[in-house]
C-alpha atoms as a PDB file:
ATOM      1  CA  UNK A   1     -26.846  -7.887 -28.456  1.00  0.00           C
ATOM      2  CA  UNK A   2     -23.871  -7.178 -30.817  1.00  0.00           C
ATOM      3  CA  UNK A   3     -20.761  -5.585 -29.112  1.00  0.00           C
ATOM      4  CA  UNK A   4     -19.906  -1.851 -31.064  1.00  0.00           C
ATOM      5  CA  UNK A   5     -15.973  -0.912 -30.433  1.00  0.00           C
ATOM      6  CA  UNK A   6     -17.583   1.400 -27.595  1.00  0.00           C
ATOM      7  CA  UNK A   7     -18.089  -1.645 -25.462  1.00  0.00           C
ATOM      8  CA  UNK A   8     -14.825  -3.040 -26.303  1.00  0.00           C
ATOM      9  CA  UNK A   9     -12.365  -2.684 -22.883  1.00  0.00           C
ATOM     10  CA  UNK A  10     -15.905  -2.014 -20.927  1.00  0.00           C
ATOM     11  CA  UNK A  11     -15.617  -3.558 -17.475  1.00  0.00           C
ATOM     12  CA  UNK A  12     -18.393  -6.515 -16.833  1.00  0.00           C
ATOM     13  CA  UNK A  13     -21.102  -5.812 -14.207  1.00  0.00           C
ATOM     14  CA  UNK A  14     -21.453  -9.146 -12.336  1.00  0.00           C
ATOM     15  CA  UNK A  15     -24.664 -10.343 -10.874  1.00  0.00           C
ATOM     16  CA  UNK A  16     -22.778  -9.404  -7.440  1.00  0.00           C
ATOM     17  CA  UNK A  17     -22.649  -6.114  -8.631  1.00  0.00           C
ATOM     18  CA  UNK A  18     -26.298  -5.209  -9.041  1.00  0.00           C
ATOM     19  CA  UNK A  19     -28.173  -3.310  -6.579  1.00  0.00           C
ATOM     20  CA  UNK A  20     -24.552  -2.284  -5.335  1.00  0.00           C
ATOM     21  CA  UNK A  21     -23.317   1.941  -4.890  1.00  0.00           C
ATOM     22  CA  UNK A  22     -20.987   3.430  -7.566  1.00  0.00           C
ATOM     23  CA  UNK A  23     -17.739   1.505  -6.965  1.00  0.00           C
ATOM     24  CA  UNK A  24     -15.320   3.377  -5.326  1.00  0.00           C
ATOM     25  CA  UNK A  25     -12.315   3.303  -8.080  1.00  0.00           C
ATOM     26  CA  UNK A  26     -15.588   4.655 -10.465  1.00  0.00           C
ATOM     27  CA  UNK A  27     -15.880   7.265  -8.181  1.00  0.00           C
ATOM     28  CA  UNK A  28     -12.878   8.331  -7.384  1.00  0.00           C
ATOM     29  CA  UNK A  29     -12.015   8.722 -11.609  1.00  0.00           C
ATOM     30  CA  UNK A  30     -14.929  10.488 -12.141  1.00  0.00           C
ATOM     31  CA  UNK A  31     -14.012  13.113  -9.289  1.00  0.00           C
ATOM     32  CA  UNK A  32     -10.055  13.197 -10.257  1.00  0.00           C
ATOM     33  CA  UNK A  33     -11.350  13.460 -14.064  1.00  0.00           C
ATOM     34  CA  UNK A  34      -8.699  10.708 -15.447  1.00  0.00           C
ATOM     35  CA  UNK A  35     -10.546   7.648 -17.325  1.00  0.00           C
ATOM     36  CA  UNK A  36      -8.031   5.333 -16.810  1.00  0.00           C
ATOM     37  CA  UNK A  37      -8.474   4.247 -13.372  1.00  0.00           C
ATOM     38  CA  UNK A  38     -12.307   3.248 -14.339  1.00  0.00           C
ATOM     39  CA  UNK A  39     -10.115   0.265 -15.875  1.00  0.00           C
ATOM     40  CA  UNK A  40      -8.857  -0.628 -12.135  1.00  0.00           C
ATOM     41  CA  UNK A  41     -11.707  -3.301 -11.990  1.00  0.00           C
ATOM     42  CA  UNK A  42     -10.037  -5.299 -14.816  1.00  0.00           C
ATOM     43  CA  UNK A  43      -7.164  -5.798 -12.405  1.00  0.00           C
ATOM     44  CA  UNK A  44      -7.056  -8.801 -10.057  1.00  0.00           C
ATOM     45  CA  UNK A  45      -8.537  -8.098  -6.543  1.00  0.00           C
ATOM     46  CA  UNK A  46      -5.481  -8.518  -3.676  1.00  0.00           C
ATOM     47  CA  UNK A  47      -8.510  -8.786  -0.920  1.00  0.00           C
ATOM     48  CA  UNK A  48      -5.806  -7.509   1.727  1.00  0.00           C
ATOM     49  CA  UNK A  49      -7.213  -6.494   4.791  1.00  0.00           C
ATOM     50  CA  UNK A  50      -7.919  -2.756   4.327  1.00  0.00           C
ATOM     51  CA  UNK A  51      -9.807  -4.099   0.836  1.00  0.00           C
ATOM     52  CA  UNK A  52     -13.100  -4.711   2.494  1.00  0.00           C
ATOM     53  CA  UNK A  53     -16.365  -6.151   0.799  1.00  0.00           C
ATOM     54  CA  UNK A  54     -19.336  -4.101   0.571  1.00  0.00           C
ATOM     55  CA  UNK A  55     -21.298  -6.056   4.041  1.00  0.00           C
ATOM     56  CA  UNK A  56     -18.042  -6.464   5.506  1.00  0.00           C
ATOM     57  CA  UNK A  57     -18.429  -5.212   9.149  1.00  0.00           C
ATOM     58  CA  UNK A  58     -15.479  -3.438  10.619  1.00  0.00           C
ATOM     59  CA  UNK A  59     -14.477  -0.450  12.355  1.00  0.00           C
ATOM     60  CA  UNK A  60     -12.232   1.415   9.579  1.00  0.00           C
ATOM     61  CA  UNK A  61     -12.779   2.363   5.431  1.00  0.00           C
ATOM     62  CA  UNK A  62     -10.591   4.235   3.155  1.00  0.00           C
ATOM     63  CA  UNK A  63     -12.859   6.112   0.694  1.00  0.00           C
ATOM     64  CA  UNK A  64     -13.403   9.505  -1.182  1.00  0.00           C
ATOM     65  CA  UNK A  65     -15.347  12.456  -0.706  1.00  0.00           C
ATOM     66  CA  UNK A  66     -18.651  13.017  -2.866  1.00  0.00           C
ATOM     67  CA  UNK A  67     -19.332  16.594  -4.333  1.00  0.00           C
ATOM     68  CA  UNK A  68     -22.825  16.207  -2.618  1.00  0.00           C
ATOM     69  CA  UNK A  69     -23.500  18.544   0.359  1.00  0.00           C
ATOM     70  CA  UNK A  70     -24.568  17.614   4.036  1.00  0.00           C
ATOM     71  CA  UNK A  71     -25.266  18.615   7.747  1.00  0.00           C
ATOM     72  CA  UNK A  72     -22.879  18.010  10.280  1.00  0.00           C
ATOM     73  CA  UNK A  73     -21.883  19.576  13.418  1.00  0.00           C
ATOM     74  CA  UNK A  74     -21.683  23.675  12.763  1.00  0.00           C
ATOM     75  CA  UNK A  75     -18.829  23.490  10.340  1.00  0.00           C
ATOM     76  CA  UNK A  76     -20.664  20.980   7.679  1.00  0.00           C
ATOM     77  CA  UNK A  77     -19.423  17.974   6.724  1.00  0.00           C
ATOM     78  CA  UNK A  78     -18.580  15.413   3.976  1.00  0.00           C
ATOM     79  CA  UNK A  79     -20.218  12.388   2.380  1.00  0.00           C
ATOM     80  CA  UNK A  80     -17.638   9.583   1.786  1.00  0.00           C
ATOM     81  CA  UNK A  81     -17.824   6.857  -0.541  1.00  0.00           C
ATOM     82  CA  UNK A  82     -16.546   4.433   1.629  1.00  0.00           C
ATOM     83  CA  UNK A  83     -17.739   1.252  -0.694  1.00  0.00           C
ATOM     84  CA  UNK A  84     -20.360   0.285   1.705  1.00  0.00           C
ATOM     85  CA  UNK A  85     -24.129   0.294   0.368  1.00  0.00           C
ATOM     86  CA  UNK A  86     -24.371   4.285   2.108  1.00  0.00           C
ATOM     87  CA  UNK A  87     -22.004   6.430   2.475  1.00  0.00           C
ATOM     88  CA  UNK A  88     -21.002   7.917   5.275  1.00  0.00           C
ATOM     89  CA  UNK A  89     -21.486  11.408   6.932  1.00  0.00           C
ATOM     90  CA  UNK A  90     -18.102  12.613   8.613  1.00  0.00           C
ATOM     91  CA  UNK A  91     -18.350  16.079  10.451  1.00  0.00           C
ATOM     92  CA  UNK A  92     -15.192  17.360   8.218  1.00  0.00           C
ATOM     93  CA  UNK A  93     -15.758  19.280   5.359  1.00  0.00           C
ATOM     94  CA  UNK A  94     -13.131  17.473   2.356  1.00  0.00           C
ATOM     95  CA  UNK A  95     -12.653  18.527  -1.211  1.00  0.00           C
ATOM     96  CA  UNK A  96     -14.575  16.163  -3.181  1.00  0.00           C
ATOM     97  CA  UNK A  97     -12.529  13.266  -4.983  1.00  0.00           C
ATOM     98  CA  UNK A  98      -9.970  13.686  -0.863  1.00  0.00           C
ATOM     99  CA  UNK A  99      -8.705  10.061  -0.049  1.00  0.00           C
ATOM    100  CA  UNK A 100      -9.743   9.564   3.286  1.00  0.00           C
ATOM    101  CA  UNK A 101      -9.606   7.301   6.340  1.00  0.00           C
ATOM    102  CA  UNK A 102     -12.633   7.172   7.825  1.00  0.00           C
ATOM    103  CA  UNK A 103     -13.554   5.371  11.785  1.00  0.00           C
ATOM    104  CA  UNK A 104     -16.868   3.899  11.064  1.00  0.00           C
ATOM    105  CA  UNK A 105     -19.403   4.725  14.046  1.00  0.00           C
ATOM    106  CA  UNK A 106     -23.072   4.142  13.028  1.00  0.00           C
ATOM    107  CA  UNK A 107     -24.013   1.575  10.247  1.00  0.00           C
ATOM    108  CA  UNK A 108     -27.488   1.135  11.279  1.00  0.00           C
ATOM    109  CA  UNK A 109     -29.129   0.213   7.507  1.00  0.00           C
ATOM    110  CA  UNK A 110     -32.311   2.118   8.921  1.00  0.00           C
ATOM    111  CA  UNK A 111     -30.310   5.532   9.072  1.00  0.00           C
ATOM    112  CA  UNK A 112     -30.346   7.455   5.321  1.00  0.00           C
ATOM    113  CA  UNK A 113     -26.753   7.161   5.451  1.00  0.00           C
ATOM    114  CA  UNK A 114     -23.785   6.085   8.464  1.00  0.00           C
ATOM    115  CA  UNK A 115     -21.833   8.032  10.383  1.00  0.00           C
ATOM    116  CA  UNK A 116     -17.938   8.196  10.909  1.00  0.00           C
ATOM    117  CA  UNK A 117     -15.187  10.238  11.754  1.00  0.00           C
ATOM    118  CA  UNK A 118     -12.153  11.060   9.565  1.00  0.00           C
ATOM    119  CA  UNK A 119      -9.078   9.851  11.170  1.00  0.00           C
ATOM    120  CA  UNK A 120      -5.331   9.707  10.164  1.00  0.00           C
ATOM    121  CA  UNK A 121      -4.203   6.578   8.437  1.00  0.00           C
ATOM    122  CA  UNK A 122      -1.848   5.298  10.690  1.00  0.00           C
ATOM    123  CA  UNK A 123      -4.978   4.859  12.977  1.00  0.00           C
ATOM    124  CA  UNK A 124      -5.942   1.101  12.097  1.00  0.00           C
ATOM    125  CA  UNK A 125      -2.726  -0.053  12.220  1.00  0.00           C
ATOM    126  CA  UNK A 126      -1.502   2.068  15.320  1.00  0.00           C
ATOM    127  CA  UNK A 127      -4.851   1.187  17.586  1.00  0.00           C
ATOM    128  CA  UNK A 128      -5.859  -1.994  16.438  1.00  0.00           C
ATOM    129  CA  UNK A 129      -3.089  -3.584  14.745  1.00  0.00           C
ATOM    130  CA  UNK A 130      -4.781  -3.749  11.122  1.00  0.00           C
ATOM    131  CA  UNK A 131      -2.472  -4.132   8.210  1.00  0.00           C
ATOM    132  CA  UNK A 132      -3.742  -0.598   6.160  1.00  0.00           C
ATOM    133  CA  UNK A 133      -1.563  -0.398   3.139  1.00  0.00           C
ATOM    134  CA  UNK A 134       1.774   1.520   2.520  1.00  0.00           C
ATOM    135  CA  UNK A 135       3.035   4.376   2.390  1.00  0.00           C
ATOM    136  CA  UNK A 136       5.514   5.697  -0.897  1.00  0.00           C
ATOM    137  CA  UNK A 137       8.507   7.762   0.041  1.00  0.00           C
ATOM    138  CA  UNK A 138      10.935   8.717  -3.050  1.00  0.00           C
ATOM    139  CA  UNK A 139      14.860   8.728  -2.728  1.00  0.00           C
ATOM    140  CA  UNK A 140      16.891  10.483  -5.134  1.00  0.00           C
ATOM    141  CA  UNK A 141      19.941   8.713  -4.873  1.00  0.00           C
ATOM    142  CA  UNK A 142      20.700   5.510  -3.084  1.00  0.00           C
ATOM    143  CA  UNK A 143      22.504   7.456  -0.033  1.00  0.00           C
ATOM    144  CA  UNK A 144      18.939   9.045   0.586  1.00  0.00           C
ATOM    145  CA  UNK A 145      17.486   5.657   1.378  1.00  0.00           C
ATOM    146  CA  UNK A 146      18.994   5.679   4.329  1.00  0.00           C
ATOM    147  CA  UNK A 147      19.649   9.489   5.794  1.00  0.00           C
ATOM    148  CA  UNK A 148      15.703  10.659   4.793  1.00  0.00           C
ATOM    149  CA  UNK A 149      14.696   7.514   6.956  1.00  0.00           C
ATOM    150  CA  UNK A 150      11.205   8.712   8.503  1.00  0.00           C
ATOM    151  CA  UNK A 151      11.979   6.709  12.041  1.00  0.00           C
ATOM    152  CA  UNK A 152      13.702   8.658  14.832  1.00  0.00           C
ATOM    153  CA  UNK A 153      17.253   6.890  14.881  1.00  0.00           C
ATOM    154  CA  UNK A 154      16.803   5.340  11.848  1.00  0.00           C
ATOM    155  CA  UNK A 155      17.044   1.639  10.565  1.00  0.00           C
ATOM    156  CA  UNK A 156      18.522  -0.243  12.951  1.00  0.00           C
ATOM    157  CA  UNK A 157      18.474  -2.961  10.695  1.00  0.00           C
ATOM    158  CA  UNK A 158      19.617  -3.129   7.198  1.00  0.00           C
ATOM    159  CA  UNK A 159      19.449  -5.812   4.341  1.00  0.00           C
ATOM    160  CA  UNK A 160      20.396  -5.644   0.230  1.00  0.00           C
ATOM    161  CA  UNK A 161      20.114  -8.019  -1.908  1.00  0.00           C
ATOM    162  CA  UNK A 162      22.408  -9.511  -4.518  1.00  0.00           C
ATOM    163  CA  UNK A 163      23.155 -12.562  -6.261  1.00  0.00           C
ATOM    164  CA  UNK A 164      26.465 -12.114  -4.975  1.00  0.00           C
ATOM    165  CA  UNK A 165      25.826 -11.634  -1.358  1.00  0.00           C
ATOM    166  CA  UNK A 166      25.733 -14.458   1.490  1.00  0.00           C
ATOM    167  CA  UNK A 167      23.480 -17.405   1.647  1.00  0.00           C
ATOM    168  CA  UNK A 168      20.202 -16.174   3.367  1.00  0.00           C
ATOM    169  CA  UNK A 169      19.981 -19.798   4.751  1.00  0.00           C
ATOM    170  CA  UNK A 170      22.986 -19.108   6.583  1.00  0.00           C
ATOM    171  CA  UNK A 171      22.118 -16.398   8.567  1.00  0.00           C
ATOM    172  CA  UNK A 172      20.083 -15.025  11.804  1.00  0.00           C
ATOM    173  CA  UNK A 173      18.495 -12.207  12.041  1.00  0.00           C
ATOM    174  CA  UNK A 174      18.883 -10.074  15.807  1.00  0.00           C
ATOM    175  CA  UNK A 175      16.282  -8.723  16.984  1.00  0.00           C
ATOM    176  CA  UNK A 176      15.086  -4.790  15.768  1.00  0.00           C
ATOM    177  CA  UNK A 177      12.753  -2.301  15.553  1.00  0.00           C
ATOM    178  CA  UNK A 178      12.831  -0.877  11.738  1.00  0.00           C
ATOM    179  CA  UNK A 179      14.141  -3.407   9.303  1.00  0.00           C
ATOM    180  CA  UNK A 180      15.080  -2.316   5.597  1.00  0.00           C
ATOM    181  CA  UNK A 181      15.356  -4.319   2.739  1.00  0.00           C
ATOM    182  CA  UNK A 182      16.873  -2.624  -0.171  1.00  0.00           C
ATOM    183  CA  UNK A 183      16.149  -4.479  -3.920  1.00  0.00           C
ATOM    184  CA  UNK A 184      18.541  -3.269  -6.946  1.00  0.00           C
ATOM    185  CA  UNK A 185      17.816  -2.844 -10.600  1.00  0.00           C
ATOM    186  CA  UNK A 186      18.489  -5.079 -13.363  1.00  0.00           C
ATOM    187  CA  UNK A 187      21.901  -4.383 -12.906  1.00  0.00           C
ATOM    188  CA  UNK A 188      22.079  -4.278  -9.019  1.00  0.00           C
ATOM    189  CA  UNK A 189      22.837  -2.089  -6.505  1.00  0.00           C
ATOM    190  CA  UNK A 190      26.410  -1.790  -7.806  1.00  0.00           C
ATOM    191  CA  UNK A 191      24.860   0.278 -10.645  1.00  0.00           C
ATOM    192  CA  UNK A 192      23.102   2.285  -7.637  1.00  0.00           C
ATOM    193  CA  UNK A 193      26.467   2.720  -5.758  1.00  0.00           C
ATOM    194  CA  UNK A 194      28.422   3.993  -8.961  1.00  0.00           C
ATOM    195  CA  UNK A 195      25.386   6.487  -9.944  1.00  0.00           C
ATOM    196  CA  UNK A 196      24.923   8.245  -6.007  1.00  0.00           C
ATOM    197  CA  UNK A 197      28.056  10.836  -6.365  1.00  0.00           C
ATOM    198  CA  UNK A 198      27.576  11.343  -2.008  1.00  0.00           C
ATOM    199  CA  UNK A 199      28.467   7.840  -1.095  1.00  0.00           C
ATOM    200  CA  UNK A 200      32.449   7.223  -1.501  1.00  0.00           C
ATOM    201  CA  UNK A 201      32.578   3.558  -0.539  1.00  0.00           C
ATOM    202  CA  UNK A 202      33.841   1.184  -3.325  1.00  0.00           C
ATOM    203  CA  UNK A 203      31.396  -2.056  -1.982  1.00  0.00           C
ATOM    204  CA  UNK A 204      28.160  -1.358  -2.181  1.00  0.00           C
ATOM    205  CA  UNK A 205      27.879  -4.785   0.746  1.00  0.00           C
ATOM    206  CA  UNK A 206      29.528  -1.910   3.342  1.00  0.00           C
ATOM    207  CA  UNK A 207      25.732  -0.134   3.621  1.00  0.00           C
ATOM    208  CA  UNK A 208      24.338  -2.934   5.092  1.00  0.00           C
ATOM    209  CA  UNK A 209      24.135  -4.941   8.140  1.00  0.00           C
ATOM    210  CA  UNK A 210      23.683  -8.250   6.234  1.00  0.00           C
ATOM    211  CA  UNK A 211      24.102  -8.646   2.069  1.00  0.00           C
ATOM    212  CA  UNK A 212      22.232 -11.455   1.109  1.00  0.00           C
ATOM    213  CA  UNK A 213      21.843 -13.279  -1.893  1.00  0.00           C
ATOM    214  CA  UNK A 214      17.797 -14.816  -1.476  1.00  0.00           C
ATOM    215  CA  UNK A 215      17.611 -16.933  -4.582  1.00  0.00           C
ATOM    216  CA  UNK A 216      20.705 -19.078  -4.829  1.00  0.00           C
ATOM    217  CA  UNK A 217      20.964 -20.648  -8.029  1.00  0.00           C
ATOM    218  CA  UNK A 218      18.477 -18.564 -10.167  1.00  0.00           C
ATOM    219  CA  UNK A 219      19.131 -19.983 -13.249  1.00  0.00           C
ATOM    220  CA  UNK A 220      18.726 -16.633 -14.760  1.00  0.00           C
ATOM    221  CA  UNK A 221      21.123 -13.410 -15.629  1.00  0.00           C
ATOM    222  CA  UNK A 222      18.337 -11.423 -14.023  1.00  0.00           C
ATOM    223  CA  UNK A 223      15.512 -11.422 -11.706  1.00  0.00           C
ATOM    224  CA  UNK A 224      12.766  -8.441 -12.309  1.00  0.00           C
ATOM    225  CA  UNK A 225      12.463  -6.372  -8.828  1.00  0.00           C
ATOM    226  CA  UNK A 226       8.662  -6.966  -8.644  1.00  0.00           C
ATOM    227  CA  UNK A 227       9.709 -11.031  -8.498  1.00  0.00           C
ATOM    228  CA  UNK A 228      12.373 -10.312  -6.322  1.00  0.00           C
ATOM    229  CA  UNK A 229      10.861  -8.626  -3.764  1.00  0.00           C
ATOM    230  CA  UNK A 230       8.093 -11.561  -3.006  1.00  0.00           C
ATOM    231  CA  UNK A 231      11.209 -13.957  -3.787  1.00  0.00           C
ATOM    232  CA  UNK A 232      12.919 -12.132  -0.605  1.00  0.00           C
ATOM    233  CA  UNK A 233      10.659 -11.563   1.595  1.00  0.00           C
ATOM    234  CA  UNK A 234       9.148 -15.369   1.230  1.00  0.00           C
ATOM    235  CA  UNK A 235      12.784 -16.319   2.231  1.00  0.00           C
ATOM    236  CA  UNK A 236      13.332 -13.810   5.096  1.00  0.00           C
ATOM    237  CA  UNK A 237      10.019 -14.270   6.570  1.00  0.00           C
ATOM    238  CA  UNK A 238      11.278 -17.188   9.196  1.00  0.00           C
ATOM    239  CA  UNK A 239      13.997 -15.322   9.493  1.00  0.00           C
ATOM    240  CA  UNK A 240      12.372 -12.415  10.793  1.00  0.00           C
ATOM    241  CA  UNK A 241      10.020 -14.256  12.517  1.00  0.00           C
ATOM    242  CA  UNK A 242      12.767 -15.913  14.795  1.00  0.00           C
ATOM    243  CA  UNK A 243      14.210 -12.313  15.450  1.00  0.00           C
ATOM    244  CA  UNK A 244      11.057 -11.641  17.743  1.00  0.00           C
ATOM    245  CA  UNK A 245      10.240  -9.079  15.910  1.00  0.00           C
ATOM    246  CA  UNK A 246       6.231 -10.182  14.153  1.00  0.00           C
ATOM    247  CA  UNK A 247       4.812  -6.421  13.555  1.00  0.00           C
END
């Protein structure tokens, strides 16, 4: 049949998605109201480990709670979206369209629907060493980076990154415990240094443990921060590797 402009910017349903539950980026939009995440399955897929497939079997989903009402324990409950092919029953009542982590418990198909328990998402990482995402923290100034650290004690390791730092082939890493790697703008974290009115150091290399420069010989004026940072940390992986320190 003819496209009309309404099916213009549509998302394709794939024979793989027949037969399957509403997506969960479909139902999360429809719950938060905003259209333009229902565009999210244009995007390519990262398949990291906390992006499961739909018969995946494993012991922890992220997933949304469903406006649809349920029995369990004396407090009621929640059905989550949890993009498996049933949702699952958690005994905690969530407002609908709540991101949630959820420990799956029961996936018998048989069942009307599984069973889990909500959990805090540090969980998969913390107890079974699953990689589960990241977290966002926002610093208003460059000084703030540092003092709002969220560790007790702090970084006790601390990298920038600058065309005109060191060599990262020339250096080793010691071993630590919270390692931060700090990427500039287009103009660098000089421009961050002169803007932060609470820092009143005149080289911006005096922050840090190590100042690195990760892409020698660039053969560009600038390097966007998105292609830095997998620059970097492609270069500083053996490095931290080597320190002993793999988690």
């Amino acid at each position: 049949p003819r496209k009309t402009k309404e099916d213009q910017g549509r998302p394709r349903k794939t024979k793989e998605d027949q037969g399957r539950p509403m997506s969960l980026f479909v139902s999360l939009s429809r719950s938060s109201g905003c259209p333009l995440s229902t565009m999210a399955g244009l995007l390519n897929p990262l398949d990291s480990p906390n992006h499961m497939r739909i018969d995946e079997d494993v012991p922890y989903r992220d997933g949304v709670a469903l406006d649809r009402p349920t029995r369990a324990g004396p407090e009621g409950g929640s059905l989550v979206n949890c993009g498996m092919r049933k949702e699952v029953r958690i005994d905690r009542r969530l407002r609908p369209g709540t991101r949630v982590t959820v420990r799956v418990e029961n996936s018998d198909p048989n069942k009307r629907c599984f069973t889990g328990t909500a959990v805090a998402p540090a969980e998969p990482r913390e107890a079974r060493g699953i990689y589960w995402g990241y977290t966002v923290r926002l610093a208003s100034c460059l000084g703030d980076v540092f003092t709002a650290c969220p560790h007790e004690g702090g970084y006790d390791l601390t990298i920038g990154t600058s065309e005109r730092g060191k060599l990262v082939d020339e250096i080793t890493l010691p071993t630590f415990k919270h390692l931060l790697v700090v990427f500039g703008g287009v103009q660098g974290l000089e421009t961050s240094l002169e803007a932060d009115q609470s820092l009143t150091i005149d080289n911006v290399s005096l922050l840090f443990n190590f100042y690195l420069n990760t892409c020698p010989d660039q053969g560009s004026r600038t390097i966007r921060t998105e292609e830095a940072i997998l620059i970097s940390m492609s270069a500083l992986r053996s490095k931290i590797m080597s320190s002993g320190c793999h988690q």
